[in-house]
PDB file of N, CA and C in Angstrom:
ATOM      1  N   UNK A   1     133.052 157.129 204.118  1.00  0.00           N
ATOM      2  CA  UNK A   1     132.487 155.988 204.805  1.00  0.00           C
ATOM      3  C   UNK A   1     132.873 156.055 206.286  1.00  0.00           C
ATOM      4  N   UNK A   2     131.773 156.367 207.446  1.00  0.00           N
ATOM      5  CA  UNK A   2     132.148 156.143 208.678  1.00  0.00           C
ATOM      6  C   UNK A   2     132.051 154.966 209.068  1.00  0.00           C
ATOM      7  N   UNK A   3     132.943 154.448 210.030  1.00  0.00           N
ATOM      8  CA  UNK A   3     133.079 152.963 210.716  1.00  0.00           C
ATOM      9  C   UNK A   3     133.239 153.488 212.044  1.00  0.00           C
ATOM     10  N   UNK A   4     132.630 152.196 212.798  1.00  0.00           N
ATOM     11  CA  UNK A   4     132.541 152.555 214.365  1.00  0.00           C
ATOM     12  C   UNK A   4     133.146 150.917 214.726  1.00  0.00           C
ATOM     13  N   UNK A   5     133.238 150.839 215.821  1.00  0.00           N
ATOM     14  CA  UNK A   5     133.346 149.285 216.714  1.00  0.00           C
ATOM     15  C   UNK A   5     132.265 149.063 217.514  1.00  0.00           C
ATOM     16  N   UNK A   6     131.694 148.350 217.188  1.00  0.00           N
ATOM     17  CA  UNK A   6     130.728 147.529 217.951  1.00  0.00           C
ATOM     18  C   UNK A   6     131.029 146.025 218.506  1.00  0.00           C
ATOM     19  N   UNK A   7     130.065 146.048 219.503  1.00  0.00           N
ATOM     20  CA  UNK A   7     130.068 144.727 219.813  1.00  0.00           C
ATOM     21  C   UNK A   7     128.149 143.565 220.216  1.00  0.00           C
ATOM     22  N   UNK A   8     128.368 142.518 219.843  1.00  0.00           N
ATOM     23  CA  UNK A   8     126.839 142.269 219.962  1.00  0.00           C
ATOM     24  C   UNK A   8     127.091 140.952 220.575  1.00  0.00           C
ATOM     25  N   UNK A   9     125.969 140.397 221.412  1.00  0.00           N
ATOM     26  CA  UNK A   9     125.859 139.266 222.587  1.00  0.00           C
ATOM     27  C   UNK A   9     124.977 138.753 221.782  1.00  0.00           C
ATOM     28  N   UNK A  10     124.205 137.419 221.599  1.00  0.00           N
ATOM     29  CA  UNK A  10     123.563 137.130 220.880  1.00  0.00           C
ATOM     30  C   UNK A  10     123.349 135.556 221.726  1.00  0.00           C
ATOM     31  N   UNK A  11     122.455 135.702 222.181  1.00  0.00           N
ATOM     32  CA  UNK A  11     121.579 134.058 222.788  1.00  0.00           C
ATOM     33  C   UNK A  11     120.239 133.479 221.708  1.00  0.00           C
ATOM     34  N   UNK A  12     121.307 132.099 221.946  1.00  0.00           N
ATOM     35  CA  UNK A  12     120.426 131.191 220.546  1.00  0.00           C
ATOM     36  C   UNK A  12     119.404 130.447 221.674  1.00  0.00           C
ATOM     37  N   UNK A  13     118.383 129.774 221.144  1.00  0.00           N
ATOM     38  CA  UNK A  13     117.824 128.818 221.587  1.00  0.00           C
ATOM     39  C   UNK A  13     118.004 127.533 221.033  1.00  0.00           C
ATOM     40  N   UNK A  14     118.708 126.614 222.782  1.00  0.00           N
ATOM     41  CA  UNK A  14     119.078 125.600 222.746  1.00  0.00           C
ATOM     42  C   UNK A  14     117.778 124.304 221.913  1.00  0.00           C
ATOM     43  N   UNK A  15     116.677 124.603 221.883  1.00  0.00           N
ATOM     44  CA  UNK A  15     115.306 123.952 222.033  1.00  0.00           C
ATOM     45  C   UNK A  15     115.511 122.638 220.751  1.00  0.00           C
ATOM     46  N   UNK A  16     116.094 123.320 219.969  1.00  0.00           N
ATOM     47  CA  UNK A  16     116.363 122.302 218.232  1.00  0.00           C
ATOM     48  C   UNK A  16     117.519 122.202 218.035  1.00  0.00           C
ATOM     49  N   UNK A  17     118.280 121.846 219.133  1.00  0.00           N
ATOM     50  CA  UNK A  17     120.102 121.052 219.533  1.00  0.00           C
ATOM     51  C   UNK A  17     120.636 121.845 218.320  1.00  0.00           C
ATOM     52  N   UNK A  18     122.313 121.389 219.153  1.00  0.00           N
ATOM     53  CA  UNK A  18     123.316 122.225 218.120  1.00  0.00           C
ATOM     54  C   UNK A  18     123.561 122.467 217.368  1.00  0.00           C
ATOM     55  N   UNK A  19     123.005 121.551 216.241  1.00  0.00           N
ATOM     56  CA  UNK A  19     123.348 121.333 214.652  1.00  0.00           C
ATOM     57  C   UNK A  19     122.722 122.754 214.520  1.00  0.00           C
ATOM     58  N   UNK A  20     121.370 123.289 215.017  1.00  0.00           N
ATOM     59  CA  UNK A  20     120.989 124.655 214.806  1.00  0.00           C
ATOM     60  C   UNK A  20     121.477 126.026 215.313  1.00  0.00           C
ATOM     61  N   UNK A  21     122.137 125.639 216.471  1.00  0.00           N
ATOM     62  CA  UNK A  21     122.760 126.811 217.360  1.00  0.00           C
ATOM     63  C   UNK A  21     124.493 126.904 215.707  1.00  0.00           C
ATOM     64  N   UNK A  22     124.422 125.914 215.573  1.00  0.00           N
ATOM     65  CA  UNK A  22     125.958 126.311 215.003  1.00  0.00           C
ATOM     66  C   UNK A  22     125.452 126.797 213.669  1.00  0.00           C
ATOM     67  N   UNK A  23     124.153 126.506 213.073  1.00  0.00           N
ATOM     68  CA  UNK A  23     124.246 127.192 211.446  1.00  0.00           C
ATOM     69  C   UNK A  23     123.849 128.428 212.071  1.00  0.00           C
ATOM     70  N   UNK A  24     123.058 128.690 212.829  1.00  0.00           N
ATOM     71  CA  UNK A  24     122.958 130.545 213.713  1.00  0.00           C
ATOM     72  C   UNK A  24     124.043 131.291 213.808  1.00  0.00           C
ATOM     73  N   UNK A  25     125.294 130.830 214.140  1.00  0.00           N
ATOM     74  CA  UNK A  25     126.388 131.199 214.875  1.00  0.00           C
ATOM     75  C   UNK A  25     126.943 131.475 213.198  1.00  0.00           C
ATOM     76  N   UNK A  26     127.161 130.552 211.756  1.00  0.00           N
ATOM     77  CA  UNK A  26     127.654 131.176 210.857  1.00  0.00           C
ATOM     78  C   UNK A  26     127.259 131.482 209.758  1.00  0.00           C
ATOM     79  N   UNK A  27     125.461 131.863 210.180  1.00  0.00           N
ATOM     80  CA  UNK A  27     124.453 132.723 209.345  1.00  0.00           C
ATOM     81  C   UNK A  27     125.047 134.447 209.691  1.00  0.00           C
ATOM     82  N   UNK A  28     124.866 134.326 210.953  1.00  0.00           N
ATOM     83  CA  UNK A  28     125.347 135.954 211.492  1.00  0.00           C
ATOM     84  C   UNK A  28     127.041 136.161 211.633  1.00  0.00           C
ATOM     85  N   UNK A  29     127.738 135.033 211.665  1.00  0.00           N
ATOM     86  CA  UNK A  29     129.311 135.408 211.279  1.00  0.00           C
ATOM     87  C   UNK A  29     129.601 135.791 209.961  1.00  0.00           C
ATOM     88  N   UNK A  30     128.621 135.299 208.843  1.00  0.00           N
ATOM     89  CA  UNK A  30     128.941 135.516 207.443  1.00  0.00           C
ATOM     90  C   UNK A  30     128.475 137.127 207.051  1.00  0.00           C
ATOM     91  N   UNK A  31     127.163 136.752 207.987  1.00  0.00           N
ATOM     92  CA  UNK A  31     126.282 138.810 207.771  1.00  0.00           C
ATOM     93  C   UNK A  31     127.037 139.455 207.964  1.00  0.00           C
ATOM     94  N   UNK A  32     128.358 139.710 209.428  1.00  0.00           N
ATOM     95  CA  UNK A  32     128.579 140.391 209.572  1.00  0.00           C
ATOM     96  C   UNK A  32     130.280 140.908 208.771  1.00  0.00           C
ATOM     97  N   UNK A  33     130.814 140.039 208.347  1.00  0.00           N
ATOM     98  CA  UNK A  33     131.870 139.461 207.388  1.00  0.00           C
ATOM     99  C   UNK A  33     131.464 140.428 206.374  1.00  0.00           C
ATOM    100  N   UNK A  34     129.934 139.991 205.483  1.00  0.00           N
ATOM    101  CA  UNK A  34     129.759 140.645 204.181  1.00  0.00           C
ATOM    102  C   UNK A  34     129.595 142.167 204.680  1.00  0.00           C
ATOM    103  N   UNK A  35     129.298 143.099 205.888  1.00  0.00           N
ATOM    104  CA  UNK A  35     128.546 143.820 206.332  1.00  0.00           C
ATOM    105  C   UNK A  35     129.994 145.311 206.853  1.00  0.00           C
ATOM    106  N   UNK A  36     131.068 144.166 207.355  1.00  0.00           N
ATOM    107  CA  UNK A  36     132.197 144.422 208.247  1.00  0.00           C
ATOM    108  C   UNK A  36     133.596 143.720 208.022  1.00  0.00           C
ATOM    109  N   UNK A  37     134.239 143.996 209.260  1.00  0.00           N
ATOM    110  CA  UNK A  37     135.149 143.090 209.822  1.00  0.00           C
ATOM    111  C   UNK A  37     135.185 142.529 211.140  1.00  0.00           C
ATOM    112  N   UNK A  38     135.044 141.235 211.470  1.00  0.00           N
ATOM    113  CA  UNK A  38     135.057 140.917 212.677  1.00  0.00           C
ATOM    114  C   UNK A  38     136.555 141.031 213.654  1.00  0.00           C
ATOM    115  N   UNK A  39     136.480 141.659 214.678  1.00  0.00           N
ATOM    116  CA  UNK A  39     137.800 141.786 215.466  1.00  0.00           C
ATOM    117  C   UNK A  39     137.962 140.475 216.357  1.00  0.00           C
ATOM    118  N   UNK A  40     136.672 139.586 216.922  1.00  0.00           N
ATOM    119  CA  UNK A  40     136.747 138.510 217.680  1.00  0.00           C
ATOM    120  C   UNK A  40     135.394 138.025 217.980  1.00  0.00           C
ATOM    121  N   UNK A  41     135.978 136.711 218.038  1.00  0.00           N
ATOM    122  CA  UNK A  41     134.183 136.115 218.439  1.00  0.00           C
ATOM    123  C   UNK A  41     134.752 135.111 219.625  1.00  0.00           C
ATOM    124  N   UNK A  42     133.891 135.363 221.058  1.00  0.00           N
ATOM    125  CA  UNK A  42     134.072 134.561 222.065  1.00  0.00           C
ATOM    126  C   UNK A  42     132.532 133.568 222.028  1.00  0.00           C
ATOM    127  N   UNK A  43     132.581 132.315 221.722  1.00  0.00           N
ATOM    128  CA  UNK A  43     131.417 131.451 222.444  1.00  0.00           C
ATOM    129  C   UNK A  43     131.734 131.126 224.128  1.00  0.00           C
ATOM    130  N   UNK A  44     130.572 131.564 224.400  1.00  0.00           N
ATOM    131  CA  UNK A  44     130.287 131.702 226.168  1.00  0.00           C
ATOM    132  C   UNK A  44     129.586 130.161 226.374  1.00  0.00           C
ATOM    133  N   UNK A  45     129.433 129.512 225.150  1.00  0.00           N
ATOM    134  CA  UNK A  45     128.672 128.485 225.604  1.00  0.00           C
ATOM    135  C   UNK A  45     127.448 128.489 226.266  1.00  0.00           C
ATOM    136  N   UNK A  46     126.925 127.281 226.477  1.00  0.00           N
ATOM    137  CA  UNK A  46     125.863 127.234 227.117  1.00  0.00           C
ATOM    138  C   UNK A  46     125.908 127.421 228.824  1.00  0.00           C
ATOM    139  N   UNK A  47     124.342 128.395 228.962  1.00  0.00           N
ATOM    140  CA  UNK A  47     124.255 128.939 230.489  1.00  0.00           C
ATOM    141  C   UNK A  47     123.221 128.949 230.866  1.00  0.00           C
ATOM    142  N   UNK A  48     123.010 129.124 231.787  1.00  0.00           N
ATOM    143  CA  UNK A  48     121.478 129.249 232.461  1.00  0.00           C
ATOM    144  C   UNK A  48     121.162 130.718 232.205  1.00  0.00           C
ATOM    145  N   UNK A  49     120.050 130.889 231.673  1.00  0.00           N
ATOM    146  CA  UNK A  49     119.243 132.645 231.618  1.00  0.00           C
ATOM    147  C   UNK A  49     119.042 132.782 233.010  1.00  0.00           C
ATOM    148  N   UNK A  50     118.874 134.067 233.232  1.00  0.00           N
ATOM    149  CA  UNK A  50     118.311 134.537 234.299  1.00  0.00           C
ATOM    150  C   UNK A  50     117.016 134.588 234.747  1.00  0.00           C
ATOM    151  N   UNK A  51     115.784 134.470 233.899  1.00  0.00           N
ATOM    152  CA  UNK A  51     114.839 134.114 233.945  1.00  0.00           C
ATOM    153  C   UNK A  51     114.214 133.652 232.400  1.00  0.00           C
ATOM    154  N   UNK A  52     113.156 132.382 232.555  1.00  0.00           N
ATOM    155  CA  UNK A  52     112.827 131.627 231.605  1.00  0.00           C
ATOM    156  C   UNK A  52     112.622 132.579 230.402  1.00  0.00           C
ATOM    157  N   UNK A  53     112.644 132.103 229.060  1.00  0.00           N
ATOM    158  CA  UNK A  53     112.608 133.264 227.897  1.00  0.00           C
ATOM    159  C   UNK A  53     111.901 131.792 226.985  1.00  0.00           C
ATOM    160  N   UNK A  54     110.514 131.683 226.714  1.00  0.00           N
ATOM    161  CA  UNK A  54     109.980 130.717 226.082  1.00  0.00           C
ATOM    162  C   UNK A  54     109.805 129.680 226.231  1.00  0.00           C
ATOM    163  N   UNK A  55     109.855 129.485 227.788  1.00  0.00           N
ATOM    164  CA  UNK A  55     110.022 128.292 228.522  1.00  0.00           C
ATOM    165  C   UNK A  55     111.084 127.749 228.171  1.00  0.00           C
ATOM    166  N   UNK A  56     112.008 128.411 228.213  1.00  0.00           N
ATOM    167  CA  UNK A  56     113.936 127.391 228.189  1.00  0.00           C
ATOM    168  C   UNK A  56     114.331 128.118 229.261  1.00  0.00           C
ATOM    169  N   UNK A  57     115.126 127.516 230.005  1.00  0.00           N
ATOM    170  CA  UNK A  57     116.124 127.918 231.115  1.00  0.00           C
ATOM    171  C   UNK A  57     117.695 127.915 230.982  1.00  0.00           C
ATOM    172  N   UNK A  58     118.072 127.282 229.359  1.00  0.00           N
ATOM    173  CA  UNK A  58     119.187 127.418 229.446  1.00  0.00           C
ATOM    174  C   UNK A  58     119.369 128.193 227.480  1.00  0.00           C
ATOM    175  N   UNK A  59     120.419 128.338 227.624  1.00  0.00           N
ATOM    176  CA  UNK A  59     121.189 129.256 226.148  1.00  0.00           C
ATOM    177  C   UNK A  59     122.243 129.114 225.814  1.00  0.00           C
ATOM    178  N   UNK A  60     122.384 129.467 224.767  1.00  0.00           N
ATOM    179  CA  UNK A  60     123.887 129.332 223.776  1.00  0.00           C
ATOM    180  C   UNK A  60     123.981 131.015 223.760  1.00  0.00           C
ATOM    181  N   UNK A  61     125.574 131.116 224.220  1.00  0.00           N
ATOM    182  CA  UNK A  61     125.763 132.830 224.222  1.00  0.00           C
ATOM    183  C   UNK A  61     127.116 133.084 223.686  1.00  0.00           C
ATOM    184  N   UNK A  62     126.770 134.087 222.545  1.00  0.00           N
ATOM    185  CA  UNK A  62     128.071 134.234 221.227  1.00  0.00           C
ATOM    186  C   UNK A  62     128.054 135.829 221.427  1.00  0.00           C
ATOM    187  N   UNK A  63     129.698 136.147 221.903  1.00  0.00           N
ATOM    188  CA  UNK A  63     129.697 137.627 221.728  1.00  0.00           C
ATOM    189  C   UNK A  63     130.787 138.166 220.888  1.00  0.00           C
ATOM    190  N   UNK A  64     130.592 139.042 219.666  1.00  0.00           N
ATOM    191  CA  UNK A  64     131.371 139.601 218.518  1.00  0.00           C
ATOM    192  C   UNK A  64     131.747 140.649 219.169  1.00  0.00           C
ATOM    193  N   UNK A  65     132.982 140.584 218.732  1.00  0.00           N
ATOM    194  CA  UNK A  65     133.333 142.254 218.549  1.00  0.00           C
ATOM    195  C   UNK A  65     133.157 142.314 216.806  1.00  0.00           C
ATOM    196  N   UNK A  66     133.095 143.381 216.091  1.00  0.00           N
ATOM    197  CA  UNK A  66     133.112 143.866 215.023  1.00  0.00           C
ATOM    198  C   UNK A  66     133.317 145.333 214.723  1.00  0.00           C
ATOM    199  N   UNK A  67     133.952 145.544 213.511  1.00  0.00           N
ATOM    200  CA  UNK A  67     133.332 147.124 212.938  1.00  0.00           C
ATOM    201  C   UNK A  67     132.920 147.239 211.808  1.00  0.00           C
ATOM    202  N   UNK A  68     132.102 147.949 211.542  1.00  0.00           N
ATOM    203  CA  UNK A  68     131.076 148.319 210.343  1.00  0.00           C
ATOM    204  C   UNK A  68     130.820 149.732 210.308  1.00  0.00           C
ATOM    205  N   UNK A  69     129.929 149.942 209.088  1.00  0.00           N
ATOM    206  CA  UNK A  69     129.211 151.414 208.919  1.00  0.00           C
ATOM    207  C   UNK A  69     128.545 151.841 209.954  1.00  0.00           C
ATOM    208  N   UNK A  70     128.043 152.461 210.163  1.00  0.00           N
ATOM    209  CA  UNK A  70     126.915 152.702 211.281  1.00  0.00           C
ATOM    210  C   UNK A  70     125.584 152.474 210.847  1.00  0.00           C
ATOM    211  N   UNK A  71     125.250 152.235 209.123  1.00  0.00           N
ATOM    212  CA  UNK A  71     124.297 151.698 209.195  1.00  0.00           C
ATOM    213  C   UNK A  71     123.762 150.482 209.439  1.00  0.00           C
ATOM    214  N   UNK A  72     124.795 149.524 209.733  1.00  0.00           N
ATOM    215  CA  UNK A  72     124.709 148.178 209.816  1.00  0.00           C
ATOM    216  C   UNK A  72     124.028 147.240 210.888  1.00  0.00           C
ATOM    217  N   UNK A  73     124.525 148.253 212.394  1.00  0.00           N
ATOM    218  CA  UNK A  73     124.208 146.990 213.476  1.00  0.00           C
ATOM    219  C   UNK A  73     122.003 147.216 213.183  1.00  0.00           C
ATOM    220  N   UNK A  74     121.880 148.481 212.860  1.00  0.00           N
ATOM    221  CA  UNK A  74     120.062 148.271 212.847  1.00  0.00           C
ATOM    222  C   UNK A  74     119.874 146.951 212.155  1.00  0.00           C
ATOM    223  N   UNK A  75     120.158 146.958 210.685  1.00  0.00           N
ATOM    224  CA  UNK A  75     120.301 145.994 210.219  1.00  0.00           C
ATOM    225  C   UNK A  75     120.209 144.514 210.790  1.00  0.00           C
ATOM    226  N   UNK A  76     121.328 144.527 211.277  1.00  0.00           N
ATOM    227  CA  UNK A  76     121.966 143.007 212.037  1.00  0.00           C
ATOM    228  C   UNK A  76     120.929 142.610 213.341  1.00  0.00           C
ATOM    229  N   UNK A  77     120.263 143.848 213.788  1.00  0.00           N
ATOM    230  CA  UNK A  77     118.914 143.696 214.803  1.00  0.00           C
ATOM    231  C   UNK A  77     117.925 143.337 214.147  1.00  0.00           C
ATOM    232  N   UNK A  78     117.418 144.210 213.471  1.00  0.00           N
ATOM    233  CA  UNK A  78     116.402 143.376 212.891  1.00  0.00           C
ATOM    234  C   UNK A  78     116.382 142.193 212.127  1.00  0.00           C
ATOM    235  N   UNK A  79     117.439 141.639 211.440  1.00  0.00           N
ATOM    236  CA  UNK A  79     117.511 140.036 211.117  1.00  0.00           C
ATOM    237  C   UNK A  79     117.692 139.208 212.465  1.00  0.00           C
ATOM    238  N   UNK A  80     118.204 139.773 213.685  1.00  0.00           N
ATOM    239  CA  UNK A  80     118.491 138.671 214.636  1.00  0.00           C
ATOM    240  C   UNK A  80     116.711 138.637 214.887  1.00  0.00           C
ATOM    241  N   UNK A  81     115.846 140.049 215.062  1.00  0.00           N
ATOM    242  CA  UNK A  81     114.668 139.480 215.346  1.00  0.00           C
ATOM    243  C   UNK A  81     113.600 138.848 214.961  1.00  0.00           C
ATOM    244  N   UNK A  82     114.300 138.724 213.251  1.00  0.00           N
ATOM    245  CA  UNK A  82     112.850 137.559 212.307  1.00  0.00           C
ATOM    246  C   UNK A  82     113.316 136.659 212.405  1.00  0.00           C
ATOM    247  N   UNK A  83     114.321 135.753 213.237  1.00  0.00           N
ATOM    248  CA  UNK A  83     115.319 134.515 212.591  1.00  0.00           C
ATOM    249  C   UNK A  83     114.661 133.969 214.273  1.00  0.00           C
ATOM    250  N   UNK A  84     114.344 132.442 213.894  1.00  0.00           N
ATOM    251  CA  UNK A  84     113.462 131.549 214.215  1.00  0.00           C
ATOM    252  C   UNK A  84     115.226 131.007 215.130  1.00  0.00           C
ATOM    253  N   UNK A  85     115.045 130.878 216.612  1.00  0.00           N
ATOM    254  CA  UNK A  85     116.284 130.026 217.724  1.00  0.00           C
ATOM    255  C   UNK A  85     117.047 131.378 217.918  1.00  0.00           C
ATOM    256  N   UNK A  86     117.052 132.609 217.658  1.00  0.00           N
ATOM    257  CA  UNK A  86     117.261 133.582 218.311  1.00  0.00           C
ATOM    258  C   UNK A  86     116.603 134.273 219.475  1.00  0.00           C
ATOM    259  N   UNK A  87     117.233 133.996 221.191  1.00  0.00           N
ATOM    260  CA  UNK A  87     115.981 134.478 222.018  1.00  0.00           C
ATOM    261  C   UNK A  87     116.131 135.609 222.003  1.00  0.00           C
ATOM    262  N   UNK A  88     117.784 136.616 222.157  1.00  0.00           N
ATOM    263  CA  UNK A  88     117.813 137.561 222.668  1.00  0.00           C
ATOM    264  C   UNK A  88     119.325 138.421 221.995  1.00  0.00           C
ATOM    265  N   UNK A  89     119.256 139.383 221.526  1.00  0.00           N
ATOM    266  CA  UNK A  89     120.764 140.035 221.137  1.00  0.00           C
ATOM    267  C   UNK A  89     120.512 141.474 221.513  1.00  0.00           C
ATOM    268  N   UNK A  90     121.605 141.927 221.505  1.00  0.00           N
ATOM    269  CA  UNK A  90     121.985 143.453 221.864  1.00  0.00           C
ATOM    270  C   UNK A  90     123.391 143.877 221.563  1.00  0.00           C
ATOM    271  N   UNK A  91     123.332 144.585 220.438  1.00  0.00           N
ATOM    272  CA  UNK A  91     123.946 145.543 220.174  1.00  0.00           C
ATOM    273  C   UNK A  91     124.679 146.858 220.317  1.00  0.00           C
ATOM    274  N   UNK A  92     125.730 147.142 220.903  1.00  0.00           N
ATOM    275  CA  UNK A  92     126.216 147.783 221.431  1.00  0.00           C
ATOM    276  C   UNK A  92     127.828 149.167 220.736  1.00  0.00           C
ATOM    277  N   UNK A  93     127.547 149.920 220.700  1.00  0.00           N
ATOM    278  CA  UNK A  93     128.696 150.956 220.133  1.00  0.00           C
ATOM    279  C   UNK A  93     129.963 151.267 221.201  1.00  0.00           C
ATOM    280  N   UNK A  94     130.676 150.649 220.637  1.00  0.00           N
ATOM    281  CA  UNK A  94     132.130 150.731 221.889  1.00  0.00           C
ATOM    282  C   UNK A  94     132.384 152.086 221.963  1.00  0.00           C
TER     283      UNK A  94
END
């Protein structure tokens, strides 16, 4: 079994208030739990984007460290991109 460290940024959309930003935040803490081990999770809180993303100007921004298989972070991309208050994530191999 290979394991790597990754890390992933993950901006929710503020649009359907917090009660939704926070079940987001431990839909994908649990994925990556069953998936991995998480080394740390920083909430960046809410910020202004850099430019509008669906007509919102502002975001909720959660960044993991984790490690997993290497088959995993594809995985963890493509669920961040069918999941409805996710604007934007990226995935990254330390």
């Amino acid at each position: 079994m290979v394991t790597n460290k990754y890390e992933v940024v993950m901006v929710f959309s503020l649009k359907d208030g917090e009660e939704n930003v926070t079940a987001l935040k431990e839909k994908f803490k649990k994925l990556i739990e069953e998936n991995g081990t998480i080394e740390s999770v920083e909430e960046w809180g809410k910020r202004r984007l850099a430019y509008p993303i669906d007509d919102q100007n502002d975001a909720f921004y959660v960044l993991t460290n984790f490690e997993s298989e290497t088959s995993f972070p594809a995985e963890l991309d493509r669920v961040s991109k069918i999941t409805d208050g996710v604007l934007r994530t990226m995935v990254i191999k330390k």
